[in-house]
N, C-alpha and C. Protein backbone atom coordinates (compact mmCIF):
# COMPACT_ATOMS: atom_id res chain seq x y z
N UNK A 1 0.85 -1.17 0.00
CA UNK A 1 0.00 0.00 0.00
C UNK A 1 0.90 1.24 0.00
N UNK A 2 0.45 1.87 -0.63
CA UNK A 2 1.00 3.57 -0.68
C UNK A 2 1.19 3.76 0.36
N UNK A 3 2.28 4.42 0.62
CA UNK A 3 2.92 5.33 2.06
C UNK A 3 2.16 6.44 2.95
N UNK A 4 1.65 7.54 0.94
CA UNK A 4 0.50 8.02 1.60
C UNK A 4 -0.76 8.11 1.89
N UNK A 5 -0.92 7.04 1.81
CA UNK A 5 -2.69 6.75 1.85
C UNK A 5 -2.34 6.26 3.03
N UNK A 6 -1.77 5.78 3.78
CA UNK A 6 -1.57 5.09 4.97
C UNK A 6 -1.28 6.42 6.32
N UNK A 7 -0.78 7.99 5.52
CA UNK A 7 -0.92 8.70 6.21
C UNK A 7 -2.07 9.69 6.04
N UNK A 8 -2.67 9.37 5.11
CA UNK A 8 -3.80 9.79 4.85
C UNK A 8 -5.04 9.02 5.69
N UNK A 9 -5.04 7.94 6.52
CA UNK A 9 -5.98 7.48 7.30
C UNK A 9 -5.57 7.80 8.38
N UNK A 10 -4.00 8.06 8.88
CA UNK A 10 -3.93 8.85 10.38
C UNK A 10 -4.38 10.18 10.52
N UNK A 11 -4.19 10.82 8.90
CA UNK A 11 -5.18 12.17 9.18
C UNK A 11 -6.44 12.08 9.27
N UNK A 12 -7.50 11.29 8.68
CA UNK A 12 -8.38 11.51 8.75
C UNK A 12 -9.21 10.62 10.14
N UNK A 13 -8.66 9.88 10.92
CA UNK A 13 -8.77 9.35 12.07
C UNK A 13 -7.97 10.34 13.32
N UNK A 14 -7.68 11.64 13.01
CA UNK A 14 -7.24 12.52 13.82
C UNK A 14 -5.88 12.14 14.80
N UNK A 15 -5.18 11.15 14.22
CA UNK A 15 -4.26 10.75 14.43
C UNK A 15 -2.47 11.27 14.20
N UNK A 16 -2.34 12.90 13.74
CA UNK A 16 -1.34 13.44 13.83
C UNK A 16 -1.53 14.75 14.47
N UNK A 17 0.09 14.53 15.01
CA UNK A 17 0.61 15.66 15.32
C UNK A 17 0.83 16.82 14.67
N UNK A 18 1.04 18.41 15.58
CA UNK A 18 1.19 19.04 14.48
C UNK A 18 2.46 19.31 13.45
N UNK A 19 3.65 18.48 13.52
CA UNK A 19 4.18 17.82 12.96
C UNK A 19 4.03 17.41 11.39
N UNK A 20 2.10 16.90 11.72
CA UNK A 20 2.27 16.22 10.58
C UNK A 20 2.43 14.57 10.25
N UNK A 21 2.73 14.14 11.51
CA UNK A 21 3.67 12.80 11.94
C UNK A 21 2.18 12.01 13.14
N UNK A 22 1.99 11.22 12.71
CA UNK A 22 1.36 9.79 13.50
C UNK A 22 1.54 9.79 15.02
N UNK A 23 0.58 10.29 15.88
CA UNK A 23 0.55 10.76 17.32
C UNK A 23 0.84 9.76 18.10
N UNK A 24 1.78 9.69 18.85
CA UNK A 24 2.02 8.44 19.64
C UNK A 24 0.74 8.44 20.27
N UNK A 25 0.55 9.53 21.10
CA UNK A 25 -0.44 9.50 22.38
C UNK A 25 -1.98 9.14 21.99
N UNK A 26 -2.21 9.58 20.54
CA UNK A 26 -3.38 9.56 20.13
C UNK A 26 -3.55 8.00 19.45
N UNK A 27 -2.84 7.99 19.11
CA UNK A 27 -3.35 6.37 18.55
C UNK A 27 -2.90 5.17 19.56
N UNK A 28 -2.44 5.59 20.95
CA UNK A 28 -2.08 4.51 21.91
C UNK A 28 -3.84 4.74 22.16
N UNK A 29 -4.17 5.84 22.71
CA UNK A 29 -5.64 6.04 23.32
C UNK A 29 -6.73 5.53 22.01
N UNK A 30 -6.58 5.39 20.61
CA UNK A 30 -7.36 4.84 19.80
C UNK A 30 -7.26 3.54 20.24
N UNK A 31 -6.35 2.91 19.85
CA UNK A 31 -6.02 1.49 20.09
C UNK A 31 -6.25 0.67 21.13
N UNK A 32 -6.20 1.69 22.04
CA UNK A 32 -6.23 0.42 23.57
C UNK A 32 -7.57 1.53 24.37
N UNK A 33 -8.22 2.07 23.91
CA UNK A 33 -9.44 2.55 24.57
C UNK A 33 -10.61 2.09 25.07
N UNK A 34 -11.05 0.41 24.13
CA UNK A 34 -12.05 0.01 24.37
C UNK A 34 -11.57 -1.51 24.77
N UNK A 35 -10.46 -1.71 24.88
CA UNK A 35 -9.63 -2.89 25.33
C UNK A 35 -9.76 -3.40 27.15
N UNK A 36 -10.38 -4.04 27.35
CA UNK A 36 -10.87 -4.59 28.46
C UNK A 36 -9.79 -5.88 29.08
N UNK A 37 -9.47 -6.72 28.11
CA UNK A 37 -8.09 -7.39 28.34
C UNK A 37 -6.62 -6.99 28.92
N UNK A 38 -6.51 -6.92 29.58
CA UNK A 38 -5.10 -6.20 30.59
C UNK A 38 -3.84 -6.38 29.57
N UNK A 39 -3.61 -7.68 29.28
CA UNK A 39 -2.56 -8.28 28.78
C UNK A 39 -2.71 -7.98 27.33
N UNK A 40 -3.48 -7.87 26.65
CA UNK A 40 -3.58 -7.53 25.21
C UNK A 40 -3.53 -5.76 25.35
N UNK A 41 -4.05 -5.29 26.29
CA UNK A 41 -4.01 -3.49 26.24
C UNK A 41 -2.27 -3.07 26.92
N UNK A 42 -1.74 -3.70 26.99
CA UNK A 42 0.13 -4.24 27.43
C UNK A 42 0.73 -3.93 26.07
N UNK A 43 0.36 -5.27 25.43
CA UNK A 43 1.23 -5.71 24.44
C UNK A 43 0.77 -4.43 23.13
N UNK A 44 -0.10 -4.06 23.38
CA UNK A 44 -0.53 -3.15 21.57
C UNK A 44 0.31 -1.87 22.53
N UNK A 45 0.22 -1.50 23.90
CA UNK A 45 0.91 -0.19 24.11
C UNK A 45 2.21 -0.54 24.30
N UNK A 46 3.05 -1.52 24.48
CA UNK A 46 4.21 -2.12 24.16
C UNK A 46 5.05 -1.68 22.92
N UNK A 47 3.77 -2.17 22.65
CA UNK A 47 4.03 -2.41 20.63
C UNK A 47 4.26 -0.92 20.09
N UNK A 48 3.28 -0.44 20.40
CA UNK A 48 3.18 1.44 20.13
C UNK A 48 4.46 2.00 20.37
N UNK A 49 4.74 1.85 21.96
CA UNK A 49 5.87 2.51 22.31
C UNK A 49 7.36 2.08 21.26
N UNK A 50 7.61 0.70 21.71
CA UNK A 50 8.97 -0.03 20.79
C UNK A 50 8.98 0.77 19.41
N UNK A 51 7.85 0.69 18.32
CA UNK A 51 7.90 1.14 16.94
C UNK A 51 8.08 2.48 16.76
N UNK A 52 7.51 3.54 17.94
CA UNK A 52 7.91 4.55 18.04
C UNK A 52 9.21 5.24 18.25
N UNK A 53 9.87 4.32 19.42
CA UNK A 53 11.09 4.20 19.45
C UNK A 53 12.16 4.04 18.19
N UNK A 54 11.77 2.82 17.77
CA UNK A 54 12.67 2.60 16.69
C UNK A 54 12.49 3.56 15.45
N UNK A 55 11.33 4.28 15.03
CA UNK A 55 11.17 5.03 13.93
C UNK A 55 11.72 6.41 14.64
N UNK A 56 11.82 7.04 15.39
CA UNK A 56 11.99 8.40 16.16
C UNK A 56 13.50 8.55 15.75
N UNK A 57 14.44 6.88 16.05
CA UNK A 57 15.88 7.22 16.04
C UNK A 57 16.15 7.41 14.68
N UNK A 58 15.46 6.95 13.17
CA UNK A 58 15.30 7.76 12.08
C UNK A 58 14.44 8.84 11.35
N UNK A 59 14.89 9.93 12.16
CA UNK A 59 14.10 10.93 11.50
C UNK A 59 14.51 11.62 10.43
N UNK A 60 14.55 10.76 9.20
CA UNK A 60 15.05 11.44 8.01
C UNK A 60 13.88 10.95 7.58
N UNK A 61 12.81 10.07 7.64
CA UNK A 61 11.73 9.55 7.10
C UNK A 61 10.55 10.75 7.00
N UNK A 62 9.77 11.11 5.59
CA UNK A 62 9.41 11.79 5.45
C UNK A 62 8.11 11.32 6.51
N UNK A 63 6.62 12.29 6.36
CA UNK A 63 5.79 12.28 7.13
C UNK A 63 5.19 10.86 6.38
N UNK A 64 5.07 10.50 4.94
CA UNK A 64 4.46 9.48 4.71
C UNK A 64 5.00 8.40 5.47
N UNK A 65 6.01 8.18 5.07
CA UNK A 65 7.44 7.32 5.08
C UNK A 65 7.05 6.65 6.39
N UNK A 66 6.92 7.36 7.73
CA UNK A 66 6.84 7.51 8.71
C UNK A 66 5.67 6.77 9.32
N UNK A 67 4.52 6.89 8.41
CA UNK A 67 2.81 6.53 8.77
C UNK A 67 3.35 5.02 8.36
N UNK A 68 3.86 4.92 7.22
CA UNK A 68 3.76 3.72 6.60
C UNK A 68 4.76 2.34 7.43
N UNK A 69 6.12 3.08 7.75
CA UNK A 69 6.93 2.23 8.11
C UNK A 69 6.18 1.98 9.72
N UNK A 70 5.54 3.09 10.67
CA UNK A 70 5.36 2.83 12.15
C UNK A 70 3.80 1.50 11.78
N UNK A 71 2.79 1.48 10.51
CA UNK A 71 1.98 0.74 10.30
C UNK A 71 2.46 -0.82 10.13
N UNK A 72 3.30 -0.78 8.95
CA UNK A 72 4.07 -2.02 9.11
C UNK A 72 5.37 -2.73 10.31
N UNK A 73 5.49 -1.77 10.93
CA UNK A 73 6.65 -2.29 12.42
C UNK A 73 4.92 -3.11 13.39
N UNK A 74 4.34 -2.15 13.55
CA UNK A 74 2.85 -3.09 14.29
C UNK A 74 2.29 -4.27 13.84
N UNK A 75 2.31 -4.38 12.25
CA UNK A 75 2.11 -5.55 11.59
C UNK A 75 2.43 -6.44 11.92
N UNK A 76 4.32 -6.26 11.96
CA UNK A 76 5.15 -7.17 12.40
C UNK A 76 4.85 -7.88 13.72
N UNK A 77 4.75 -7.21 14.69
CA UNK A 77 4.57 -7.24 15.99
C UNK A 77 3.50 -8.13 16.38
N UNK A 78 2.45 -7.72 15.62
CA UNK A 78 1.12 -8.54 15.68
C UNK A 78 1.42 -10.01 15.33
N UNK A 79 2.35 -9.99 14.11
CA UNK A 79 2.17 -11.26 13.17
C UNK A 79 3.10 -12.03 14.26
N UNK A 80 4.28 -11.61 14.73
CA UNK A 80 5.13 -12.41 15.69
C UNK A 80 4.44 -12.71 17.03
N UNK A 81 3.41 -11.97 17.64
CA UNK A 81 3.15 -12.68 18.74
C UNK A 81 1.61 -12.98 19.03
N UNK A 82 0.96 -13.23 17.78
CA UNK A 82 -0.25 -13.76 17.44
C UNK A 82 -0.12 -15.19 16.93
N UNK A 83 -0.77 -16.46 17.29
CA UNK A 83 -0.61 -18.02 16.91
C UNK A 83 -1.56 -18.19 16.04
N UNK A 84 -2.40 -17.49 15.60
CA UNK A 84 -3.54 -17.46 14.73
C UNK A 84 -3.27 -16.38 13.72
N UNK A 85 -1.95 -15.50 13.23
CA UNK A 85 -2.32 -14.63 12.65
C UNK A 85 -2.36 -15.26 11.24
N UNK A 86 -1.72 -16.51 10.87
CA UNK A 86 -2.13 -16.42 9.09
C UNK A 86 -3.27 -17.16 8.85
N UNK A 87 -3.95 -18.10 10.27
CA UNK A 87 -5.06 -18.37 9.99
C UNK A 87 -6.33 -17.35 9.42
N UNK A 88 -6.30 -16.20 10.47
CA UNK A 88 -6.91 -15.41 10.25
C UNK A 88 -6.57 -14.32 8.78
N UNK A 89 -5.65 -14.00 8.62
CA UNK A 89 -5.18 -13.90 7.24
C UNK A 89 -5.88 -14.08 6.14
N UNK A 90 -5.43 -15.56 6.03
CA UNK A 90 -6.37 -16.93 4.90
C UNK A 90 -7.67 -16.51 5.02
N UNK A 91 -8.22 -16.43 6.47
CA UNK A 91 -9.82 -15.95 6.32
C UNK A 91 -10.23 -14.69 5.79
N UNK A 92 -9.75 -13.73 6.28
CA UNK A 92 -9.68 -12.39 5.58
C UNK A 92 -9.71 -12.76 4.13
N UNK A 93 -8.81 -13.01 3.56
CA UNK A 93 -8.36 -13.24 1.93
C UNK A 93 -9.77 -13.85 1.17
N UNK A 94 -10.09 -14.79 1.96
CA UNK A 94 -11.43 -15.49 1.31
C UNK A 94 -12.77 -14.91 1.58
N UNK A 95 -12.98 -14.18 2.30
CA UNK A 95 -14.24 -13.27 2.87
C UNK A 95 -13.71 -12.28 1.71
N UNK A 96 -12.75 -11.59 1.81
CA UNK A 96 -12.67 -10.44 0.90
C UNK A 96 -13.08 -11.13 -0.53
N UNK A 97 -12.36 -12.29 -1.25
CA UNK A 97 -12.85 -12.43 -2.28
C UNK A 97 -14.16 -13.09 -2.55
N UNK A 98 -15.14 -13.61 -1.58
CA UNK A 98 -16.08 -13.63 -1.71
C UNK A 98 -17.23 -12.25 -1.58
N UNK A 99 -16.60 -10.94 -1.12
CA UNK A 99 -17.42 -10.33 -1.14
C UNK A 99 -16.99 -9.18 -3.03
N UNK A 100 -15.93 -9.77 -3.04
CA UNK A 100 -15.66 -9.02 -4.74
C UNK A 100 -16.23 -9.74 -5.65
N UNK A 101 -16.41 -11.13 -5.56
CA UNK A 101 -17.00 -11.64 -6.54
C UNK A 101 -18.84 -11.59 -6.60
N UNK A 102 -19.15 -10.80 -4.88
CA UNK A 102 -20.38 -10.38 -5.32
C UNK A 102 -21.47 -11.38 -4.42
N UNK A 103 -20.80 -12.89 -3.97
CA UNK A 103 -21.25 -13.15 -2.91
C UNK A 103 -21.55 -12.79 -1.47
N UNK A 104 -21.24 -12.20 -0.79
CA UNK A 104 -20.98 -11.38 0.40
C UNK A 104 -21.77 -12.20 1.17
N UNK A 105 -20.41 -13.34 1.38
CA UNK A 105 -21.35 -14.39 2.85
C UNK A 105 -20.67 -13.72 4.08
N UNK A 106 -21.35 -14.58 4.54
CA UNK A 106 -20.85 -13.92 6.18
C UNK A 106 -20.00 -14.74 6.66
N UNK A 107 -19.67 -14.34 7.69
CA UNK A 107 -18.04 -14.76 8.38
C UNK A 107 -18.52 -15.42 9.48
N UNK A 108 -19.03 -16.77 9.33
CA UNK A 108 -19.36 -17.69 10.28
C UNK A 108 -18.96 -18.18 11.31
N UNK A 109 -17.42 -17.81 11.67
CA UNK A 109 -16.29 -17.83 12.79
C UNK A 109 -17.15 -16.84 13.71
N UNK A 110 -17.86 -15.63 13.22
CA UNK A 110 -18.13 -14.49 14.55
C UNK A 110 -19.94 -14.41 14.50
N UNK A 111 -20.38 -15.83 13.73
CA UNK A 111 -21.98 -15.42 14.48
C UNK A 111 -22.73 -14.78 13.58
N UNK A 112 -21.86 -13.49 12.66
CA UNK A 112 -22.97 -12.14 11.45
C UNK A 112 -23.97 -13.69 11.06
């Protein structure tokens, strides 16, 4: 995905600074706001902090650059300490192409 379309959804989810740059504070409080799980509202503000960290010590990354690389460091994060993430993946992939080809079943794993 484009770099800036990826900072184009932190703007429009009110998610930058005035900077310009992907709000730590604001998207820790998006992310872990409605999170009721202790240990999962840990690991995503974990996660927040570390990627922040690591993107901050290169700040030559433009403002896209920046949305895109701190989106994919979380990816990562997710995909390494999730045991279900390519299951869920695979499911995604097949829901999506069942709803392009115009079928639009439902996702029987959650009940719709």
């Amino acid at each position: 995905m484009d770099a800036c379309t990826i900072h184009c959804v932190f703007n429009q989810l009110e998610m930058l600074n005035s900077n310009s740059r992907p709000d730590k504070h604001s998207i820790a409080n998006i992310m872990t706001n409605q999170i009721k799980d202790v240990e999962l509202k840990e690991f995503i503000q974990d996660s927040i902090d570390e990627c922040f960290d690591a993107l901050e010590l290169d700040s030559h990354n433009n403002k896209c650059e920046f949305s895109k690389n701190f989106a994919v460091c979380m990816e990562n994060k997710a995909q390494r300490n999730c045991d279900d993430w390519d299951e869920n993946l695979s499911a995604n992939k097949i829901n999506s192409a069942g709803s392009q080809d115009g079928n639009n079943q439902q996702d029987k794993r959650k009940g719709y």
